[in-house]
N, C-alpha and C. Protein backbone atom coordinates (compact mmCIF):
# COMPACT_ATOMS: atom_id res chain seq x y z
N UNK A 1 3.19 46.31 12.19
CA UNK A 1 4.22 45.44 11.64
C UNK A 1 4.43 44.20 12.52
N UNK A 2 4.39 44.39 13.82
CA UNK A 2 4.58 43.74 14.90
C UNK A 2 3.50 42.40 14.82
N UNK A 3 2.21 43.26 14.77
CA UNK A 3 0.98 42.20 14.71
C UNK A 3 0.69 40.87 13.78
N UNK A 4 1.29 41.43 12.36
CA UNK A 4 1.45 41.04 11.42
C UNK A 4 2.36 39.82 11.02
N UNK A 5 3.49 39.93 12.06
CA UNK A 5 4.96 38.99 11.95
C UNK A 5 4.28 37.78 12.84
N UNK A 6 3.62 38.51 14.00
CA UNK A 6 2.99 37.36 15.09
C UNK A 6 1.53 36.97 14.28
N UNK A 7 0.81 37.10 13.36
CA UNK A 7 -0.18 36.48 12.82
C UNK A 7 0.07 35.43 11.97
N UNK A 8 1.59 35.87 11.36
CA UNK A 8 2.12 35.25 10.40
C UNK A 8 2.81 33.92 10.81
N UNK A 9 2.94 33.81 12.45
CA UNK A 9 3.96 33.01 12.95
C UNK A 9 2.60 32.11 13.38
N UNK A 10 1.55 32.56 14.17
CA UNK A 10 0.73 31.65 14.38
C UNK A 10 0.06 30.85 13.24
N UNK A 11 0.11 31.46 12.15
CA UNK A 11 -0.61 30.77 10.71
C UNK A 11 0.62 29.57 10.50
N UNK A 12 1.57 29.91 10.62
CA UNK A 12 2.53 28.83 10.22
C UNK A 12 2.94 27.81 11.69
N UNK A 13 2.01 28.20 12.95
CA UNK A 13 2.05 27.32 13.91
C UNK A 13 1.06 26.09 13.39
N UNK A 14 0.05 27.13 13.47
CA UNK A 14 -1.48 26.18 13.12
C UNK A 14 -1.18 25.23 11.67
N UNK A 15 -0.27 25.81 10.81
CA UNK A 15 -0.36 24.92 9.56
C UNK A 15 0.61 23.65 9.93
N UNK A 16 1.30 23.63 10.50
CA UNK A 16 2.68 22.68 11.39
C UNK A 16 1.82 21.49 12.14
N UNK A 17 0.77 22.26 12.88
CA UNK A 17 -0.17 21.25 13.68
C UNK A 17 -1.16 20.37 12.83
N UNK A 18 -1.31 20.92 12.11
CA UNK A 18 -2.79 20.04 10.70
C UNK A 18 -1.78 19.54 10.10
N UNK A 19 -0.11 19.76 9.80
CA UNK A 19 0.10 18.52 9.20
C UNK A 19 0.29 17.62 10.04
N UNK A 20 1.20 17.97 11.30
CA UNK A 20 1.06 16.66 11.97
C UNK A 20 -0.01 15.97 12.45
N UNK A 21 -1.46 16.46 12.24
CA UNK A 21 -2.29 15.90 12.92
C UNK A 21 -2.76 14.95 11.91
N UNK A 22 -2.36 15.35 10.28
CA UNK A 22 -2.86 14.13 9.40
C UNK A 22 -1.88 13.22 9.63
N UNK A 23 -0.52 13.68 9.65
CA UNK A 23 0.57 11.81 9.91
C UNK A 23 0.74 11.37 10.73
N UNK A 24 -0.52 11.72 12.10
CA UNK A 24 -0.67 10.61 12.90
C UNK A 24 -1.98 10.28 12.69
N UNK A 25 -2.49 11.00 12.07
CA UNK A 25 -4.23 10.17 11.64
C UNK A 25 -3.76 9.27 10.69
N UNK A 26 -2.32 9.03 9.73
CA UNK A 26 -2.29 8.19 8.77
C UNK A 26 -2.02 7.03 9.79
N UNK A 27 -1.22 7.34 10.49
CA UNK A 27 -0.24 6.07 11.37
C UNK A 27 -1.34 5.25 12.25
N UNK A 28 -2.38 6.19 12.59
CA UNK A 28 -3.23 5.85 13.59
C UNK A 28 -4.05 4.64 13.14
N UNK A 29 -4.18 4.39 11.07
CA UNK A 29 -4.94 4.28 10.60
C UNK A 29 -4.02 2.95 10.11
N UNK A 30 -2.65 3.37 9.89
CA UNK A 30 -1.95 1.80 9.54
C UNK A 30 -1.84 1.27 10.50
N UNK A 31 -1.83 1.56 11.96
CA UNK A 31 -1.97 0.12 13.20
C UNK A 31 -3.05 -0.40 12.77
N UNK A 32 -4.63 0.33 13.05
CA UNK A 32 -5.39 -0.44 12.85
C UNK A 32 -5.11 -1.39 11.60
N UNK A 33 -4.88 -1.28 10.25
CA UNK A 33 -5.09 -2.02 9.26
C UNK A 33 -3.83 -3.55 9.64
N UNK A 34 -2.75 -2.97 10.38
CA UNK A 34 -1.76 -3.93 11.11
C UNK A 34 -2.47 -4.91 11.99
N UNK A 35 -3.03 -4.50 12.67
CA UNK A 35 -4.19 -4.99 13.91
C UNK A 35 -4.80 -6.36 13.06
N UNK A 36 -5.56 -5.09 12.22
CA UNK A 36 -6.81 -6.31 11.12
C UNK A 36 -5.99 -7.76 10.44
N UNK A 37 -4.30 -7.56 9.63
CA UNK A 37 -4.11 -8.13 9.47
C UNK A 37 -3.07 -9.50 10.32
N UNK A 38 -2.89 -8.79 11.16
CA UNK A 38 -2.36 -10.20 12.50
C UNK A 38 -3.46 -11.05 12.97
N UNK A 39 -4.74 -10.26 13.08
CA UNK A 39 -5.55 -11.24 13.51
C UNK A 39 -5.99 -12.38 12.19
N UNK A 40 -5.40 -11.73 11.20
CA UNK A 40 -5.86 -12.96 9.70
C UNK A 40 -4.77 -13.76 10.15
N UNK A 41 -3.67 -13.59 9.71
CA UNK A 41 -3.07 -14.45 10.17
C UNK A 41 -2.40 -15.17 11.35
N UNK A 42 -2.88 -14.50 12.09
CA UNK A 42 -2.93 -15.61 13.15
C UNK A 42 -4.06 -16.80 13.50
N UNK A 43 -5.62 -16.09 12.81
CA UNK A 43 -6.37 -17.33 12.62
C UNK A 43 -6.14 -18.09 11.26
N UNK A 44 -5.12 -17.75 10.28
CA UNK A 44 -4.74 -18.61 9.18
C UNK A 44 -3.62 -19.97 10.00
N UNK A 45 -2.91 -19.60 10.94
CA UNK A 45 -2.19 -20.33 11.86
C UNK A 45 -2.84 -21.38 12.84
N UNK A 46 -3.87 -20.89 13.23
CA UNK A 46 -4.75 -21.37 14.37
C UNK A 46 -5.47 -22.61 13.46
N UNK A 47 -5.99 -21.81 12.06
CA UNK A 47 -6.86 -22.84 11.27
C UNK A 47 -5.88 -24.20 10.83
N UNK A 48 -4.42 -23.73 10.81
CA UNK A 48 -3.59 -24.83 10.14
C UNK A 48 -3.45 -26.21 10.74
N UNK A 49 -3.78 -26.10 11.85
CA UNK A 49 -3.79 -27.99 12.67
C UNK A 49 -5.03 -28.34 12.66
N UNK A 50 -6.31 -27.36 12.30
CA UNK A 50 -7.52 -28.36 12.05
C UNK A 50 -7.61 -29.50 10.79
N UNK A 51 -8.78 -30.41 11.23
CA UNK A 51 -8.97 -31.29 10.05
C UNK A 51 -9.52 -30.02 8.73
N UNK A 52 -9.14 -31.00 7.48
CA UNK A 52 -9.92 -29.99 6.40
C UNK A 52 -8.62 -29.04 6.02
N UNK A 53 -7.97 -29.35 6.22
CA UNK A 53 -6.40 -28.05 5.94
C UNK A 53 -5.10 -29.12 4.89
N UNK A 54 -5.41 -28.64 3.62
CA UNK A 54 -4.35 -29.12 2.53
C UNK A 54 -3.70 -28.14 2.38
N UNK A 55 -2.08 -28.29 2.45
CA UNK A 55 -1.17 -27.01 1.96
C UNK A 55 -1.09 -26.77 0.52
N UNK A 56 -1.62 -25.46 0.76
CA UNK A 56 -0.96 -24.55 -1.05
C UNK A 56 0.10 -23.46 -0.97
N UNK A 57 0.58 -23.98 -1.99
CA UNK A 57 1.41 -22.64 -2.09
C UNK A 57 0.95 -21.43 -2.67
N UNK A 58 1.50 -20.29 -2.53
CA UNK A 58 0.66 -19.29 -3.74
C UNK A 58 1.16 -19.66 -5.09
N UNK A 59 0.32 -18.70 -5.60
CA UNK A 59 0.65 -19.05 -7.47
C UNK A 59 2.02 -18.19 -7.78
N UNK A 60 2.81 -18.89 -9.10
CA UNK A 60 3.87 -17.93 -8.79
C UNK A 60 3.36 -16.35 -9.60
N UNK A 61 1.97 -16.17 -9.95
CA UNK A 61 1.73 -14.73 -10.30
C UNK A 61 2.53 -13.86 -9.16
N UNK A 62 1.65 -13.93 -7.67
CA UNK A 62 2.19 -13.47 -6.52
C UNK A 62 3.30 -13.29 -6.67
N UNK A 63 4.32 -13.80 -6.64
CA UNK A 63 5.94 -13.52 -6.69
C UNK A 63 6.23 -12.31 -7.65
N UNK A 64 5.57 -12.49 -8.89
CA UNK A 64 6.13 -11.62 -9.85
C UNK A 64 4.79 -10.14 -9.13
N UNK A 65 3.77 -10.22 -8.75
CA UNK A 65 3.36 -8.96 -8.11
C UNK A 65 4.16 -8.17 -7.12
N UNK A 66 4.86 -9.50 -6.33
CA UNK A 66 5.81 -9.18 -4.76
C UNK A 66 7.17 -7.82 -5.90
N UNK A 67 7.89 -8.45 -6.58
CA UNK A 67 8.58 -7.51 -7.17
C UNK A 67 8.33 -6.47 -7.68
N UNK A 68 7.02 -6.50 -8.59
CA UNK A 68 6.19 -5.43 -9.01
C UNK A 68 5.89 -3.99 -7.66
N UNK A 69 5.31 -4.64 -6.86
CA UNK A 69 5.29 -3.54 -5.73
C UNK A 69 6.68 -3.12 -4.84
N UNK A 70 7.83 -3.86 -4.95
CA UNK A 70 8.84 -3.51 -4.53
C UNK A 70 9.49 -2.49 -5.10
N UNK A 71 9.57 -2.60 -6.58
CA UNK A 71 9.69 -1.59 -7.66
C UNK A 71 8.97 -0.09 -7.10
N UNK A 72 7.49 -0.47 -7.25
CA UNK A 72 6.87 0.89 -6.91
C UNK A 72 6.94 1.53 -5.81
N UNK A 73 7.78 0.74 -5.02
CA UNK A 73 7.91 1.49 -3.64
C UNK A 73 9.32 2.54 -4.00
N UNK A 74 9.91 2.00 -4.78
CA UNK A 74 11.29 2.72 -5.37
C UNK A 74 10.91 3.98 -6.15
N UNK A 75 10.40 3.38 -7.34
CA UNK A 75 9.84 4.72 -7.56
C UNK A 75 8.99 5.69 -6.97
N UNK A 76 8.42 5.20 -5.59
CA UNK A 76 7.75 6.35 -5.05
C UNK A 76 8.57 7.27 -4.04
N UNK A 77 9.58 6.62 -3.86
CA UNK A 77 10.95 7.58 -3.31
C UNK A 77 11.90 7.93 -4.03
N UNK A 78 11.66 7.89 -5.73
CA UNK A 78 12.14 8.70 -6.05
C UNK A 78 10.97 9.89 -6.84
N UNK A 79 9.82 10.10 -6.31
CA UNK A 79 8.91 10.84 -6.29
C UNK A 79 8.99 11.83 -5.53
N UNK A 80 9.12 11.59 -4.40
CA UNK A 80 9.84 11.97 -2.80
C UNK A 80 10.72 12.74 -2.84
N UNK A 81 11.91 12.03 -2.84
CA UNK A 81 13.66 12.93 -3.18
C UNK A 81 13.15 13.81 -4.40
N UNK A 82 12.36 13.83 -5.38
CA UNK A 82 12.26 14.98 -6.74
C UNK A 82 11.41 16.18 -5.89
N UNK A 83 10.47 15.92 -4.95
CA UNK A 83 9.94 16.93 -4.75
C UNK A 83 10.99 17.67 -3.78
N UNK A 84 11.44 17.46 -2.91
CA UNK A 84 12.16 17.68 -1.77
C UNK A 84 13.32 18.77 -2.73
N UNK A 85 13.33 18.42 -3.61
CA UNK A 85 14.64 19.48 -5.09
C UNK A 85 13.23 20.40 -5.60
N UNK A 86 12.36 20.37 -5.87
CA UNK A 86 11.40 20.80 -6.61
C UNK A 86 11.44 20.63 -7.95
N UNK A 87 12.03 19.34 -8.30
CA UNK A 87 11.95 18.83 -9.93
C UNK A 87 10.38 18.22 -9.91
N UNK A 88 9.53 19.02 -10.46
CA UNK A 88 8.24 18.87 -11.22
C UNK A 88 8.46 17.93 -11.99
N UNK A 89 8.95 17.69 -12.72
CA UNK A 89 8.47 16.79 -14.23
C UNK A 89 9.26 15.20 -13.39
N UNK A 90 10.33 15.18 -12.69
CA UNK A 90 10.49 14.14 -11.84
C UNK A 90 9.36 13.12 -11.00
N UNK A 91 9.04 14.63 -10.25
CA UNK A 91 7.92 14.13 -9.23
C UNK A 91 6.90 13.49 -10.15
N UNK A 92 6.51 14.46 -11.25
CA UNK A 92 5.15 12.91 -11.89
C UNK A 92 5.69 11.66 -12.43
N UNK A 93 6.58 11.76 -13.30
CA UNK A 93 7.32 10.81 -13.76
C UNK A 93 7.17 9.56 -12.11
N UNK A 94 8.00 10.00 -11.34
CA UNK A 94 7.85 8.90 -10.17
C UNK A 94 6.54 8.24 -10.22
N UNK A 95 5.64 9.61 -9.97
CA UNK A 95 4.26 9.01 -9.49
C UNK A 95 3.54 8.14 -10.65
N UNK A 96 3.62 8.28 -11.84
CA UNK A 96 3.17 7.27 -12.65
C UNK A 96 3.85 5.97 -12.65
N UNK A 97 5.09 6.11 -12.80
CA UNK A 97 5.48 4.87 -13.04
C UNK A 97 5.26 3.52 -11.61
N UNK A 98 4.83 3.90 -10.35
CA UNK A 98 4.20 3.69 -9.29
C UNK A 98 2.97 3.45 -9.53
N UNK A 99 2.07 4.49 -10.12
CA UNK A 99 0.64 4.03 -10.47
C UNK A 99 0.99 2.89 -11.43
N UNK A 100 1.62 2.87 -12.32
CA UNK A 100 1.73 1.67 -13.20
C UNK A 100 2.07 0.49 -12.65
N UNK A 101 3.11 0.20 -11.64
CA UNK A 101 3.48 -0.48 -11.19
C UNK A 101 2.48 -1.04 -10.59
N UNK A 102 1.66 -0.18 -9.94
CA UNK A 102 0.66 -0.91 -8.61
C UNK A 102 -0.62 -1.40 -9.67
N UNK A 103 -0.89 -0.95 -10.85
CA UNK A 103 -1.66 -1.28 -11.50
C UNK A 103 -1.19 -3.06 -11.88
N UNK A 104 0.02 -3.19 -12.57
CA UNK A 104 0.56 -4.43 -12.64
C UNK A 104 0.50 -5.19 -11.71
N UNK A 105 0.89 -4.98 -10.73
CA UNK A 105 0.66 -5.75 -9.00
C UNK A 105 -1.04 -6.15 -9.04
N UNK A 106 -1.58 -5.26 -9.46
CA UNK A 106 -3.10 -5.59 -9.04
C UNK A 106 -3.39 -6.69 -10.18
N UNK A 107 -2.86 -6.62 -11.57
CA UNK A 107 -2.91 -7.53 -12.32
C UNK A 107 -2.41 -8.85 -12.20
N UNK A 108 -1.25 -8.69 -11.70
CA UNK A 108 -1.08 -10.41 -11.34
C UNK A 108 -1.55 -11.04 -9.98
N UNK A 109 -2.14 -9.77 -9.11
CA UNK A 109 -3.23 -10.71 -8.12
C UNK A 109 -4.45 -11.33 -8.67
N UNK A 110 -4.84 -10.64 -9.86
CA UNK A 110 -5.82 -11.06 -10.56
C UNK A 110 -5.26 -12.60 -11.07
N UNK A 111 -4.23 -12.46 -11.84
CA UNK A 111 -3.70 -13.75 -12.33
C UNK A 111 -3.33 -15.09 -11.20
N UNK A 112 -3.30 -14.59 -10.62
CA UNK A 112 -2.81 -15.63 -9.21
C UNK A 112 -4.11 -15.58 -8.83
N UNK A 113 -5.14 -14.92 -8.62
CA UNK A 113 -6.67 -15.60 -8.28
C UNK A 113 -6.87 -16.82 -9.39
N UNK A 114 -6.60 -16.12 -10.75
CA UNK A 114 -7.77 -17.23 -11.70
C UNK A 114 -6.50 -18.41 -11.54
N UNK A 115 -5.51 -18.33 -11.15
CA UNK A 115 -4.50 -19.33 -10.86
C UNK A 115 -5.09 -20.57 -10.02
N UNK A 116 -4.98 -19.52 -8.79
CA UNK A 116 -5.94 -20.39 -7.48
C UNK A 116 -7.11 -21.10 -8.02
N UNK A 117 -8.22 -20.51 -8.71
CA UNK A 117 -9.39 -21.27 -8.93
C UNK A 117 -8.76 -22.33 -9.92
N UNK A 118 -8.60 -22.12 -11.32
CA UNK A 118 -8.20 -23.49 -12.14
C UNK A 118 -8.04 -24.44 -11.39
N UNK A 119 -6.90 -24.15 -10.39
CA UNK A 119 -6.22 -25.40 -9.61
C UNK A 119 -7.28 -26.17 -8.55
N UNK A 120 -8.68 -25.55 -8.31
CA UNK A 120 -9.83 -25.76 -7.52
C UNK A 120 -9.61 -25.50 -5.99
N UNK A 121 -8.79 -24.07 -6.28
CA UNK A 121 -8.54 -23.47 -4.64
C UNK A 121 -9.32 -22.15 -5.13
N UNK A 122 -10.46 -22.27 -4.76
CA UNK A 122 -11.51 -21.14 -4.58
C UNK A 122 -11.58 -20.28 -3.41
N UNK A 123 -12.76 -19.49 -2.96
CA UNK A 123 -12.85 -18.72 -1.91
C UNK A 123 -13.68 -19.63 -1.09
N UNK A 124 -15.01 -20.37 -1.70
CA UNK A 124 -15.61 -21.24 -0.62
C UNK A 124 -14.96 -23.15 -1.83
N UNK A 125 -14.42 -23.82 -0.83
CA UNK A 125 -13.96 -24.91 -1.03
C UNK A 125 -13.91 -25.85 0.21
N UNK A 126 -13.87 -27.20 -0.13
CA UNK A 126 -13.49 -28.21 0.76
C UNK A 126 -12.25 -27.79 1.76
N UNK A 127 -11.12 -27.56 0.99
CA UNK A 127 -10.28 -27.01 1.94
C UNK A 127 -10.02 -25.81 2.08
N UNK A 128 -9.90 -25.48 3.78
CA UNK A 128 -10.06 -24.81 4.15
C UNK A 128 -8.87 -23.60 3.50
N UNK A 129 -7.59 -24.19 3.42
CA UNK A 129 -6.27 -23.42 3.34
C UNK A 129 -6.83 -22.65 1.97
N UNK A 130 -7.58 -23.28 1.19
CA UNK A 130 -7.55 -22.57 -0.28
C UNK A 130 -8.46 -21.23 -0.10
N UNK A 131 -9.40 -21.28 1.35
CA UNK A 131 -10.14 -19.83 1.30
C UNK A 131 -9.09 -18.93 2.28
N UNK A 132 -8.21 -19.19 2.60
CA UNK A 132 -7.09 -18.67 3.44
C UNK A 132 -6.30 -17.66 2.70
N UNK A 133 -5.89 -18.80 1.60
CA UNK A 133 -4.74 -18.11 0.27
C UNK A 133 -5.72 -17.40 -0.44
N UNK A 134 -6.78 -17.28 -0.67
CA UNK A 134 -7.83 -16.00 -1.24
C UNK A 134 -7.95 -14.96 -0.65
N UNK A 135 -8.36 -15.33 0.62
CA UNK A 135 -9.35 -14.16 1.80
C UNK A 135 -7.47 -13.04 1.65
N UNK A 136 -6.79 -13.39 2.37
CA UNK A 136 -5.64 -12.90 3.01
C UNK A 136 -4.97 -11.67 1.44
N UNK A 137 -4.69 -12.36 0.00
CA UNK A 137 -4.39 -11.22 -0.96
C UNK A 137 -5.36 -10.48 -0.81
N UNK A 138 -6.35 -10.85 -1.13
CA UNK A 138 -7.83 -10.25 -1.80
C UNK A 138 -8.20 -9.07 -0.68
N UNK A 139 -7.93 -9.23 0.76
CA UNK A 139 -7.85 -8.08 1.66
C UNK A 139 -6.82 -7.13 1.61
N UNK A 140 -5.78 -7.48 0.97
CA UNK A 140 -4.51 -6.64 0.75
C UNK A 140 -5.34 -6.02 -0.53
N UNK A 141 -5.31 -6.17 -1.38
CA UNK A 141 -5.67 -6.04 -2.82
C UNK A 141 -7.02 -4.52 -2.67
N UNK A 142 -8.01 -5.16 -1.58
CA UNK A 142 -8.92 -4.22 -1.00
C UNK A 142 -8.03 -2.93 -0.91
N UNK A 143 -7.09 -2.78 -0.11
CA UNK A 143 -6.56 -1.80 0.81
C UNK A 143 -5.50 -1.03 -0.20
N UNK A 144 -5.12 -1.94 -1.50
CA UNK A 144 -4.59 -1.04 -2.37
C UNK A 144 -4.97 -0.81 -3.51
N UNK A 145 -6.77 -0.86 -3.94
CA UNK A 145 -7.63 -0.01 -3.90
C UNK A 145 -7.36 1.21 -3.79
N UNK A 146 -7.47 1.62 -2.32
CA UNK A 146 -7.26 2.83 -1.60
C UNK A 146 -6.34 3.43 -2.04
N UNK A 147 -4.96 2.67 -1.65
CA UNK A 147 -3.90 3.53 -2.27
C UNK A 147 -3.59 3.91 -3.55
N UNK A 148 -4.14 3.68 -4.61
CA UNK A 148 -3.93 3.28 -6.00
C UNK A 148 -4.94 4.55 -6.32
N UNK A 149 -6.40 5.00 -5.78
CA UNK A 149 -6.97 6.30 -5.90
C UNK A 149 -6.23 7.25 -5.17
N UNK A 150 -6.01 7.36 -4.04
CA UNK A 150 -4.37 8.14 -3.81
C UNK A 150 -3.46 8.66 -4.48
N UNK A 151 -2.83 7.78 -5.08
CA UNK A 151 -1.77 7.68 -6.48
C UNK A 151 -2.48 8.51 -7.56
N UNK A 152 -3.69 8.43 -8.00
CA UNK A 152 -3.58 8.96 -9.23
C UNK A 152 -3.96 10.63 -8.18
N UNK A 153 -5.00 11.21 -7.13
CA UNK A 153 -5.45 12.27 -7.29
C UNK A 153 -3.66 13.13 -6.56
N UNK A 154 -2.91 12.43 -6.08
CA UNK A 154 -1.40 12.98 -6.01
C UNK A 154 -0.91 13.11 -7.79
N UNK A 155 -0.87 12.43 -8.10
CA UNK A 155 -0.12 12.76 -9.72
C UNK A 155 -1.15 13.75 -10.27
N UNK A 156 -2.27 13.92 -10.03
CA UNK A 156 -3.06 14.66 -10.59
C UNK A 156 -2.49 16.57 -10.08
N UNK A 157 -2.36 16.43 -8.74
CA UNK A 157 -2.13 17.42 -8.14
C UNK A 157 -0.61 17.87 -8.54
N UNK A 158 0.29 16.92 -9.06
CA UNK A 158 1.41 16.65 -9.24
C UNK A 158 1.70 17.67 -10.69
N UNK A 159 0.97 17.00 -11.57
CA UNK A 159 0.89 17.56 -12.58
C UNK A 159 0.27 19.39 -12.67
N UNK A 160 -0.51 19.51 -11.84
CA UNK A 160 -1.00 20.51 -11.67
C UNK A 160 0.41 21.69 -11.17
N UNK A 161 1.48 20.89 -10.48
CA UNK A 161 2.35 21.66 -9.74
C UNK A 161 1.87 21.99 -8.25
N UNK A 162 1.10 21.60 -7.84
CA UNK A 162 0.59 21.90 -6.29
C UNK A 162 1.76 21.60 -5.47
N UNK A 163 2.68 21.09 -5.85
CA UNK A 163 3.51 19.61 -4.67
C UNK A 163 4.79 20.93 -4.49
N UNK A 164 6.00 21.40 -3.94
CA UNK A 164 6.99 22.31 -3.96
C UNK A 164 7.46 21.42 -2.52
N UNK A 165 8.85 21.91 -2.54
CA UNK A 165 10.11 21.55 -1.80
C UNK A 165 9.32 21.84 -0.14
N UNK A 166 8.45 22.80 -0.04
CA UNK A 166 7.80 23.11 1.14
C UNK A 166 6.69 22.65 1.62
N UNK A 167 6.18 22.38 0.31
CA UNK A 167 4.84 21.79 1.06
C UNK A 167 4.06 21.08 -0.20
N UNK A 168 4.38 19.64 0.30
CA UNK A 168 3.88 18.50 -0.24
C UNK A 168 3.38 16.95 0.74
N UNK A 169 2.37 17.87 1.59
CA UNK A 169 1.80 16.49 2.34
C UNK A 169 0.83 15.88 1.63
N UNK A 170 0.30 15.91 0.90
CA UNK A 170 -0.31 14.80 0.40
C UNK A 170 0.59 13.87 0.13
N UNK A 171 1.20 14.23 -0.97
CA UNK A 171 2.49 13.35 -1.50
C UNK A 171 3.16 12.31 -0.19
N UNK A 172 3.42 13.14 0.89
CA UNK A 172 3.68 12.00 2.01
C UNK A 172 3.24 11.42 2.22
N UNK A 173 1.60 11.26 2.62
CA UNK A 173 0.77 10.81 2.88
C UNK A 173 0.41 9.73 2.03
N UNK A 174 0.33 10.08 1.05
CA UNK A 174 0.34 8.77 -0.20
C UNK A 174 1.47 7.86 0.22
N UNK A 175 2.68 8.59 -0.39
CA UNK A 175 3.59 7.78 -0.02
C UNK A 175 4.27 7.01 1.45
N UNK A 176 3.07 7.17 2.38
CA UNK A 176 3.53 6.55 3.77
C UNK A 176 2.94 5.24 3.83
N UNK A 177 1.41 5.39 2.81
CA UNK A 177 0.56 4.57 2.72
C UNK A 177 0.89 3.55 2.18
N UNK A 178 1.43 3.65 0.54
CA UNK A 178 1.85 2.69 -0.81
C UNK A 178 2.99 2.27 0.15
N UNK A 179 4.23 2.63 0.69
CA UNK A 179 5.54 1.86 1.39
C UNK A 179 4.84 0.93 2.20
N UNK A 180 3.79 1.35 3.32
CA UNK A 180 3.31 0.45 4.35
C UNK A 180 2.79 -0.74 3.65
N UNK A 181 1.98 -0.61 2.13
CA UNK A 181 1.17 -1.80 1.60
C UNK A 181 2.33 -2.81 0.82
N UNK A 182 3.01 -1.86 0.18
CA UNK A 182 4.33 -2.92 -0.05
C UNK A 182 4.80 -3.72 1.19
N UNK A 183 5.13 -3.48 2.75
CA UNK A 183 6.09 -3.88 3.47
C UNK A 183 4.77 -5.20 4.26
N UNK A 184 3.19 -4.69 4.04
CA UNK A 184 2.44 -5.96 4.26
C UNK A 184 2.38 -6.84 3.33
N UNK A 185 2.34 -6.61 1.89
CA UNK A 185 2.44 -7.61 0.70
C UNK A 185 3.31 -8.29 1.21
N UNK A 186 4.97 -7.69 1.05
CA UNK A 186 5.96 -8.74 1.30
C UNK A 186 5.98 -9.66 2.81
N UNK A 187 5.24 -8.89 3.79
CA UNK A 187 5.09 -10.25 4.88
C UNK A 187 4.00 -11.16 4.51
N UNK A 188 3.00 -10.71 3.64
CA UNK A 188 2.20 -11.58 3.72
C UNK A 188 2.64 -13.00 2.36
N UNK A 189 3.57 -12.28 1.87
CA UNK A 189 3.95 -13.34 0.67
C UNK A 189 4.71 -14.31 1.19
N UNK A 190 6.09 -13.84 2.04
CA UNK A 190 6.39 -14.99 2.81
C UNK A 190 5.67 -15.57 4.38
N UNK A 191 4.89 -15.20 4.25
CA UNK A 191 3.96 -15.51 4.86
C UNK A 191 3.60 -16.63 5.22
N UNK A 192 2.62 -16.30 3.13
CA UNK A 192 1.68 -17.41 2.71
C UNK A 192 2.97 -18.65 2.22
N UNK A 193 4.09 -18.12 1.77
CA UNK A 193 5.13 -19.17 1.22
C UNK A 193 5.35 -19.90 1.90
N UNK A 194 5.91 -19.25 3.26
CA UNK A 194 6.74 -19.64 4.08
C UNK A 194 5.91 -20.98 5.15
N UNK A 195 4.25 -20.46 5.85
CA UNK A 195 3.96 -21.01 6.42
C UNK A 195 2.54 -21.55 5.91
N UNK A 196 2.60 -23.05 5.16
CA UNK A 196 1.46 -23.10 4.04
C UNK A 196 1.44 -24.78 4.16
């Protein structure tokens, strides 16, 4: 009986340690992507007093994406708070309307690209600022990609019922990811607004 209580205690040591060892492999994984993006913009800064540098603003698609992902960051905490109750039909509900959201976000980066080009701010152009205001979404856009396949194989699992009040790290994990890409969108929007 004895052996049994202590096998049982080390299984729930070892399971304590693999989660924390994924939410610092996540964290470990948003410095770096933090890292990657200071050095953009700080050579978007560096590039701004050379010759060859006309200011743009972004398109106002961007703005209406910036809200779009602010939204989905909402609904992905209330994805969060449903599991933490163990309301199932909550928790997907959140998680779609998040996948939707980030789907929309990805759509008006699209719209704010073909924005940029009409206006003849391409990726390779005379001026420099116009491959700046490309390179800089279009690497965000990359990275929520990632999170956006995330999103659906969590709602997938979601739906399945895998997720309970006890144990739902994926779901964190997703959701540590999608908050972090919202909180770089919005620096990088006033960013690009602010310093252009």
């Amino acid at each position: 009986m004895e052996g049994a209580a202590l096998n049982n205690e080390n299984s729930n040591i070892e399971l304590m340690q693999r989660r924390r060892a994924k939410v610092t492999m996540m964290y470990i994984g948003i410095i770096s992507i933090v890292m990657l993006f200071a050095g953009f913009t700080s050579g978007y800064i560096l590039r701004m007093g050379m010759q060859g540098w006309e200011a743009i603003a972004p398109p106002p698609a961007f703005a209406i994406s910036t809200v779009l992902i602010v939204l989905s960051s909402v609904t992905m905490f209330w994805a969060q708070y449903a599991v933490k109750k163990d309301q199932r039909q909550q928790v997907v509900i959140g998680l779609l309307l998040t996948l939707l959201l980030g789907l929309g976000f990805a759509y008006n980066q699209y719209v704010g690209f073909q924005q940029l080009y009409v206006d003849g701010n391409s990726f390779v152009s005379k001026n420099t600022a116009s491959s700046w205001m490309n390179l800089l979404p279009f690497m965000h856009l990359l990275h929520l990609g990632g999170g956006l396949i995330s999103l659906l194989v969590v709602l997938f699992k979601a739906q399945k019922g895998k997720y309970t009040a006890q144990n739902y790290l994926g779901l964190r994990l997703s959701a540590i990811y999608w908050h972090f890409l919202d909180i770089l969108w919005v620096y990088l929007f006033v960013f690009l607004y602010l310093i252009h």
